[in-house]
C-alpha atoms as a PDB file:
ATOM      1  CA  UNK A   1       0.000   0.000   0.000  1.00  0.00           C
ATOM      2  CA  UNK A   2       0.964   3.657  -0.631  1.00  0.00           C
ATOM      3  CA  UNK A   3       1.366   5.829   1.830  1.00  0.00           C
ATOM      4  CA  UNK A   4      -1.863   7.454   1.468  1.00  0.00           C
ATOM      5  CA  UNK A   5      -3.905   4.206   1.120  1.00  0.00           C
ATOM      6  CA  UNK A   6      -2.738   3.032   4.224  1.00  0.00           C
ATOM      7  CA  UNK A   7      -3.918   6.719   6.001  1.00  0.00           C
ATOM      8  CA  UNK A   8      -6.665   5.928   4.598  1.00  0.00           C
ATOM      9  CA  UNK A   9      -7.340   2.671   5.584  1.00  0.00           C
ATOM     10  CA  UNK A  10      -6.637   3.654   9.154  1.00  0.00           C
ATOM     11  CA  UNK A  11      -9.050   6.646   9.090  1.00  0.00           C
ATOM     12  CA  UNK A  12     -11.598   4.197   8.181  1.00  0.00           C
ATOM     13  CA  UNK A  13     -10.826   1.995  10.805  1.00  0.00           C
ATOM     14  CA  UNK A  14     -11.176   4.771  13.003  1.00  0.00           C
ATOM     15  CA  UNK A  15      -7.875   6.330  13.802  1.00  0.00           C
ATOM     16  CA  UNK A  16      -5.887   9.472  13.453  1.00  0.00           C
ATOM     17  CA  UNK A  17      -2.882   8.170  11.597  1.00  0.00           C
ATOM     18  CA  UNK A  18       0.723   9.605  10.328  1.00  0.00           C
ATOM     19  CA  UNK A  19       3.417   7.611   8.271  1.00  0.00           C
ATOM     20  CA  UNK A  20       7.419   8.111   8.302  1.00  0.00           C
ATOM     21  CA  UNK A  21      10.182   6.043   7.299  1.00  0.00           C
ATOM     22  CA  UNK A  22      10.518   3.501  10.126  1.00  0.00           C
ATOM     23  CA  UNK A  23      14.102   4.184  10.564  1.00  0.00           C
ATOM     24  CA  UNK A  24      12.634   7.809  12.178  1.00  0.00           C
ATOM     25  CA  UNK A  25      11.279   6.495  14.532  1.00  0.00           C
ATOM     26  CA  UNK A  26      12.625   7.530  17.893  1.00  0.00           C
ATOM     27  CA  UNK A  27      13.986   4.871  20.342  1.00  0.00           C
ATOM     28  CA  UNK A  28      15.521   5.856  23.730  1.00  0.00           C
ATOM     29  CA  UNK A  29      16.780   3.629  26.560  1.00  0.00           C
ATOM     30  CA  UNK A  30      15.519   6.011  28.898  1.00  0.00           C
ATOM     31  CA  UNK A  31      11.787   5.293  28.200  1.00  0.00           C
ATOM     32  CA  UNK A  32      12.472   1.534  29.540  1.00  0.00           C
ATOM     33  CA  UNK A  33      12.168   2.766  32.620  1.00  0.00           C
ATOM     34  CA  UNK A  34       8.242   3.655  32.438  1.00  0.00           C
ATOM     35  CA  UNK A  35       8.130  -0.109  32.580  1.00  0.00           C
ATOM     36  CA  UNK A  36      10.667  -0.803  35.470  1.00  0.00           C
ATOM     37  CA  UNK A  37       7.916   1.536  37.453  1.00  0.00           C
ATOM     38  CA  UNK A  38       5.180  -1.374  36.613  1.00  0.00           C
ATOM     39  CA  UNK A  39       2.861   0.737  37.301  1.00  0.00           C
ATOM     40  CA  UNK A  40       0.592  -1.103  34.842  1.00  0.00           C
ATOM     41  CA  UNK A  41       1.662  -4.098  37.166  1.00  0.00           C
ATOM     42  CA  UNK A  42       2.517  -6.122  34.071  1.00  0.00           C
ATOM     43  CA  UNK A  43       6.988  -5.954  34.334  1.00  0.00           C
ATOM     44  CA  UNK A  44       7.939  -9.865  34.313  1.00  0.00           C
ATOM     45  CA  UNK A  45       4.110 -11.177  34.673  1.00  0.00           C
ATOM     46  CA  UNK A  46       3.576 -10.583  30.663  1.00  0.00           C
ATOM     47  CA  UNK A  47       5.551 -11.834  27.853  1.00  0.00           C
ATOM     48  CA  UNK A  48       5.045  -9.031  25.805  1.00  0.00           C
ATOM     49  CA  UNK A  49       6.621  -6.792  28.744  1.00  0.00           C
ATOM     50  CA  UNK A  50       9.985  -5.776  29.698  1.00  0.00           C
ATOM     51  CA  UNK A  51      12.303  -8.023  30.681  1.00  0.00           C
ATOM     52  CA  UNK A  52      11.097 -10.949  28.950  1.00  0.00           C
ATOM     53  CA  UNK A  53       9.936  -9.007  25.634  1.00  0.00           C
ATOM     54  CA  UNK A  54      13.816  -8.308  24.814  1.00  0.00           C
ATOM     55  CA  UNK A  55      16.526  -5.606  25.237  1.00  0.00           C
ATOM     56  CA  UNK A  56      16.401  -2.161  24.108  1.00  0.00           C
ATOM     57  CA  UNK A  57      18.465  -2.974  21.626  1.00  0.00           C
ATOM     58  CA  UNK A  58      16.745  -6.051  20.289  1.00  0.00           C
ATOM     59  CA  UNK A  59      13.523  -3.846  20.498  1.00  0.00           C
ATOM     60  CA  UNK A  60      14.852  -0.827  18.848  1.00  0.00           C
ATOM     61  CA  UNK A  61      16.062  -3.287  15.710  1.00  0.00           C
ATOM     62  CA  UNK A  62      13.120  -4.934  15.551  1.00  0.00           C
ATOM     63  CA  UNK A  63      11.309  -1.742  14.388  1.00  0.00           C
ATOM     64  CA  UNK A  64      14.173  -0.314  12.204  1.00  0.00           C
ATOM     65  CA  UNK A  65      14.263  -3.640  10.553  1.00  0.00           C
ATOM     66  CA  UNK A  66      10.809  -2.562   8.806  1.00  0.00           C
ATOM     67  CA  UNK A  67      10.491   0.324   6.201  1.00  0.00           C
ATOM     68  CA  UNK A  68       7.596   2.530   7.142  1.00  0.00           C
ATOM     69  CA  UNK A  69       6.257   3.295  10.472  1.00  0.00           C
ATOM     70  CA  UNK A  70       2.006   3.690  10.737  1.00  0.00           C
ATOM     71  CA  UNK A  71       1.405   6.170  13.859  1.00  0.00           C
ATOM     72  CA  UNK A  72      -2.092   5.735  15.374  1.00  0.00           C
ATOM     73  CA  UNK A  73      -3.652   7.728  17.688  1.00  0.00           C
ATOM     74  CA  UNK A  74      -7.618   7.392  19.354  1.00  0.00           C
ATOM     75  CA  UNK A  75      -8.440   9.877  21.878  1.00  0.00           C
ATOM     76  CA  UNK A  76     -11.483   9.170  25.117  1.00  0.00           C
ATOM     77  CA  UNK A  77     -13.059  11.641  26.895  1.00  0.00           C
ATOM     78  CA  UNK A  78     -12.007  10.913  30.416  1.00  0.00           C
ATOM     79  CA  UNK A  79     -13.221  12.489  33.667  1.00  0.00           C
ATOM     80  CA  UNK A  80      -9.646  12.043  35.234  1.00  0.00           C
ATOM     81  CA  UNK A  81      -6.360  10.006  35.260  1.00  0.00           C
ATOM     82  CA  UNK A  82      -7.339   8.851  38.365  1.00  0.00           C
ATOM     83  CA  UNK A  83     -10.004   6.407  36.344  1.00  0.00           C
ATOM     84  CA  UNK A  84      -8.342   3.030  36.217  1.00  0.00           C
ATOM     85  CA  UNK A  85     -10.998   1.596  34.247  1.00  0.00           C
ATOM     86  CA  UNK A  86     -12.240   4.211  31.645  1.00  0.00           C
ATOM     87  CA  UNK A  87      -8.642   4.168  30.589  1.00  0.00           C
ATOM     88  CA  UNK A  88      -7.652   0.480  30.953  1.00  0.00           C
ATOM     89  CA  UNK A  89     -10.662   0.148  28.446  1.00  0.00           C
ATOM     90  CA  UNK A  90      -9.949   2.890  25.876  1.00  0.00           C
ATOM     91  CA  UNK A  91      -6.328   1.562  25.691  1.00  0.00           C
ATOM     92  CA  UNK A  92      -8.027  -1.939  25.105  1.00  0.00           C
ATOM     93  CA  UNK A  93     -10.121  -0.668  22.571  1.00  0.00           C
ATOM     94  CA  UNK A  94      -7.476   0.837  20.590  1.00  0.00           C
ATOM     95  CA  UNK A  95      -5.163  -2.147  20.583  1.00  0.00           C
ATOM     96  CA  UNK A  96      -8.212  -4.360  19.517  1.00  0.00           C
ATOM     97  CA  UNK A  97      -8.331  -1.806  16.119  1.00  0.00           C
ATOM     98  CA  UNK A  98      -5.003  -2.226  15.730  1.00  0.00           C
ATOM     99  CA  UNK A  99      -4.887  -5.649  15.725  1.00  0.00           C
ATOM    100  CA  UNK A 100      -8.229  -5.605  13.604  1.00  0.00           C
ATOM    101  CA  UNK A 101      -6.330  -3.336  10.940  1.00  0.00           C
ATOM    102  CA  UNK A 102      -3.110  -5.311  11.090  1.00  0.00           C
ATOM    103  CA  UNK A 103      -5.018  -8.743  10.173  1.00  0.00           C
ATOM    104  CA  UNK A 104      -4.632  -6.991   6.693  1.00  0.00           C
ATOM    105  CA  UNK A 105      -1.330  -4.933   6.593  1.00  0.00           C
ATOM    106  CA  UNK A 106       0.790  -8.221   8.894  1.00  0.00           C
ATOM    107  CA  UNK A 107       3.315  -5.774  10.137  1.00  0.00           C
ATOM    108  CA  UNK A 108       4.864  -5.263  13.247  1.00  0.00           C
ATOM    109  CA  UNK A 109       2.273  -4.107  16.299  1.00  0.00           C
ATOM    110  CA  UNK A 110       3.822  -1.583  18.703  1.00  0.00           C
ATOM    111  CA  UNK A 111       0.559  -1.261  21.031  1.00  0.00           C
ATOM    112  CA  UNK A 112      -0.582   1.667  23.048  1.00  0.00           C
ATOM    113  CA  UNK A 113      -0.550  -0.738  26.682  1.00  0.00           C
ATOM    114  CA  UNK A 114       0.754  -4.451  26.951  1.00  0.00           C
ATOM    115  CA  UNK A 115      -0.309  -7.012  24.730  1.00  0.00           C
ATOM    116  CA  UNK A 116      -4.255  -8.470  25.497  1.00  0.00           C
ATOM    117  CA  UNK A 117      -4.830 -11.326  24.105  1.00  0.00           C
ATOM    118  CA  UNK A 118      -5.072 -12.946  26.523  1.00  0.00           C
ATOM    119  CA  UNK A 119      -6.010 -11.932  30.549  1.00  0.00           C
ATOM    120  CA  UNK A 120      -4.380 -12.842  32.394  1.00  0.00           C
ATOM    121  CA  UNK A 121      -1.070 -13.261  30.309  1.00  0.00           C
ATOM    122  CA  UNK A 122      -0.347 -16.958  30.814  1.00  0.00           C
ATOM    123  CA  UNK A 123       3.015 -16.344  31.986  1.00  0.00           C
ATOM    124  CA  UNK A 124       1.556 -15.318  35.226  1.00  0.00           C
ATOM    125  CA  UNK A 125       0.638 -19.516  35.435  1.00  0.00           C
ATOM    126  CA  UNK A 126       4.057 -20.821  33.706  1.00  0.00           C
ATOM    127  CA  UNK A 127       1.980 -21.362  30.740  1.00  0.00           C
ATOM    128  CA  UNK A 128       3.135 -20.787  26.863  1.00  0.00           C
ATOM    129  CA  UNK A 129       2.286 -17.781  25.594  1.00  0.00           C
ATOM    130  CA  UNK A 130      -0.860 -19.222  22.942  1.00  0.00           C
ATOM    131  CA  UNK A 131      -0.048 -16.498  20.465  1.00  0.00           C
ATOM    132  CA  UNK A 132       3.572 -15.881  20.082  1.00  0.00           C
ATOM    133  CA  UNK A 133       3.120 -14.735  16.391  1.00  0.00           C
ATOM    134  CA  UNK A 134       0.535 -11.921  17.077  1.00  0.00           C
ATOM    135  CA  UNK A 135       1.452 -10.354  20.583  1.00  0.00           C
ATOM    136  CA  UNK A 136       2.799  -7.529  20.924  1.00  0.00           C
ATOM    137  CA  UNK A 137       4.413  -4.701  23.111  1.00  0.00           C
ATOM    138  CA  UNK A 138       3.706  -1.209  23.783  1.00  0.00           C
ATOM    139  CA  UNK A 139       5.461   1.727  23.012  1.00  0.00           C
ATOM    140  CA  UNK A 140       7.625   1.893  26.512  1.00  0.00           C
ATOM    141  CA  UNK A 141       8.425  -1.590  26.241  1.00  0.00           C
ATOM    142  CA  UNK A 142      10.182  -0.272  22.613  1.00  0.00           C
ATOM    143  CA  UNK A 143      11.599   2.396  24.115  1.00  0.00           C
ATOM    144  CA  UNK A 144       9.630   4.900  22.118  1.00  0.00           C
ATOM    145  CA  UNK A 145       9.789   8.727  22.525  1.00  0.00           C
ATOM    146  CA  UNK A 146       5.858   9.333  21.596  1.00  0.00           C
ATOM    147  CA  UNK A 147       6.541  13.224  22.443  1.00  0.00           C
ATOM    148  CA  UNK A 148       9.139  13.383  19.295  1.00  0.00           C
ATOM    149  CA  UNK A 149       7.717  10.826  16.897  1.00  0.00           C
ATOM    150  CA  UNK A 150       4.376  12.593  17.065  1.00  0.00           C
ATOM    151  CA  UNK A 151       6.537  15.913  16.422  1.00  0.00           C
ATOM    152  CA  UNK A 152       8.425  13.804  13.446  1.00  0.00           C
ATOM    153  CA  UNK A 153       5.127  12.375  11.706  1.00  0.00           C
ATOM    154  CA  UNK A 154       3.111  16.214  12.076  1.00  0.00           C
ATOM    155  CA  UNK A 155       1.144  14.580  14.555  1.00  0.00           C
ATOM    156  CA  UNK A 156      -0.386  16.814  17.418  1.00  0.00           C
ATOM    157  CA  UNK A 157       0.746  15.906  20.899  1.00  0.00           C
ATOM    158  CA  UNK A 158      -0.076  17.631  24.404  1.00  0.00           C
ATOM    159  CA  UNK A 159      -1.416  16.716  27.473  1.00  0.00           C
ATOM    160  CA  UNK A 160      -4.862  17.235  28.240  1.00  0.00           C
ATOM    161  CA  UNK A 161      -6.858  16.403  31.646  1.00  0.00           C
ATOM    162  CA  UNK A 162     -10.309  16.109  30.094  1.00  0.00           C
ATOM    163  CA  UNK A 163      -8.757  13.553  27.452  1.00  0.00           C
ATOM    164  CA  UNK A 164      -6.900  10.608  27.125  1.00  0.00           C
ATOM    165  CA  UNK A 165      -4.918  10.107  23.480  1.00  0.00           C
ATOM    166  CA  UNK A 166      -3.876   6.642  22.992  1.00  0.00           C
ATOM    167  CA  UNK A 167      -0.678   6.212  20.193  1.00  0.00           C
ATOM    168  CA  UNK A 168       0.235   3.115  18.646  1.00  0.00           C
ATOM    169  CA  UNK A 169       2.364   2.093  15.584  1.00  0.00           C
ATOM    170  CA  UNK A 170       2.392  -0.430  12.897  1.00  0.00           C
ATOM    171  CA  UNK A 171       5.530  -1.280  11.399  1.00  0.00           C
ATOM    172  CA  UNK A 172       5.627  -2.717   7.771  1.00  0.00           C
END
């Protein structure tokens, strides 16, 4: 797909979308730490999580390895950021259209939370992950800067208290 048949196809599905060259895309160890806080409580209890997901290097490469970067964003009215559950389910929600857009593009998901597929992650049990293929990690767990790739793609980005915006990529 061209670049502005696959905008396209992700306004359709609902998003706010940008592409750039995947090799843009900024990676910084520093954002590994957002995970090492667990304050999604999901460090070493999910597969697609930090430690087990891989390295910042390993994660960084596996994003420059593709060739064009698909930037998603949603945004949810939300009464605070004190609401747990309006925004575990808006990030849920988004990840389910990405992974609903991606059954057509197959490229690499870079999710706005941890992978759900499945809840609880079966690591949690000592079980195999039953979808090694299709999980995938969020943007801290890749080390993303969000702040600068939104700036890199034209992408809006700013804090607001009255609304939640939920970025995700695609990598093909």
């Amino acid at each position: 797909m061209q670049n502005n048949e696959l905008l396209e196809f992700a306004r359709n599905a609902g998003f706010e979308a940008a592409v750039l060259p995947a090799s843009k895309v900024p990676a910084d160890g520093k954002f590994r730490a957002f995970c090492e806080e667990n304050r999604c409580g999901q460090y070493n209890a999910n597969y697609s999580c930090p430690p087990t997901c891989g390295t910042v290097e390993e994660m960084a490469a596996k994003i420059y390895a593709g060739k064009t970067a698909l930037v998603l964003r949603t945004q949810w009215p939300i009464d605070s950021y004190e609401d747990a559950k309006t925004i575990k389910d808006a990030k849920l929600s988004h990840n389910r259209a990405m992974l609903r857009l991606n059954e057509t593009l197959h490229g690499l998901c870079v999710g706005g939370s941890c992978c759900c597929l499945c809840s609880p992650c079966r690591m949690r049990a000592g079980e195999d992950c039953l979808y090694p293929d299709l999980r995938f990690s969020c943007m801290s767990a890749y080390c993303v800067d969000v702040a600068e790739l939104c700036k890199r793609c034209g992408m809006d980005f700013r804090w607001d208290t009255k609304k939640l915006s939920v970025y995700s990529m695609i990598v093909l």
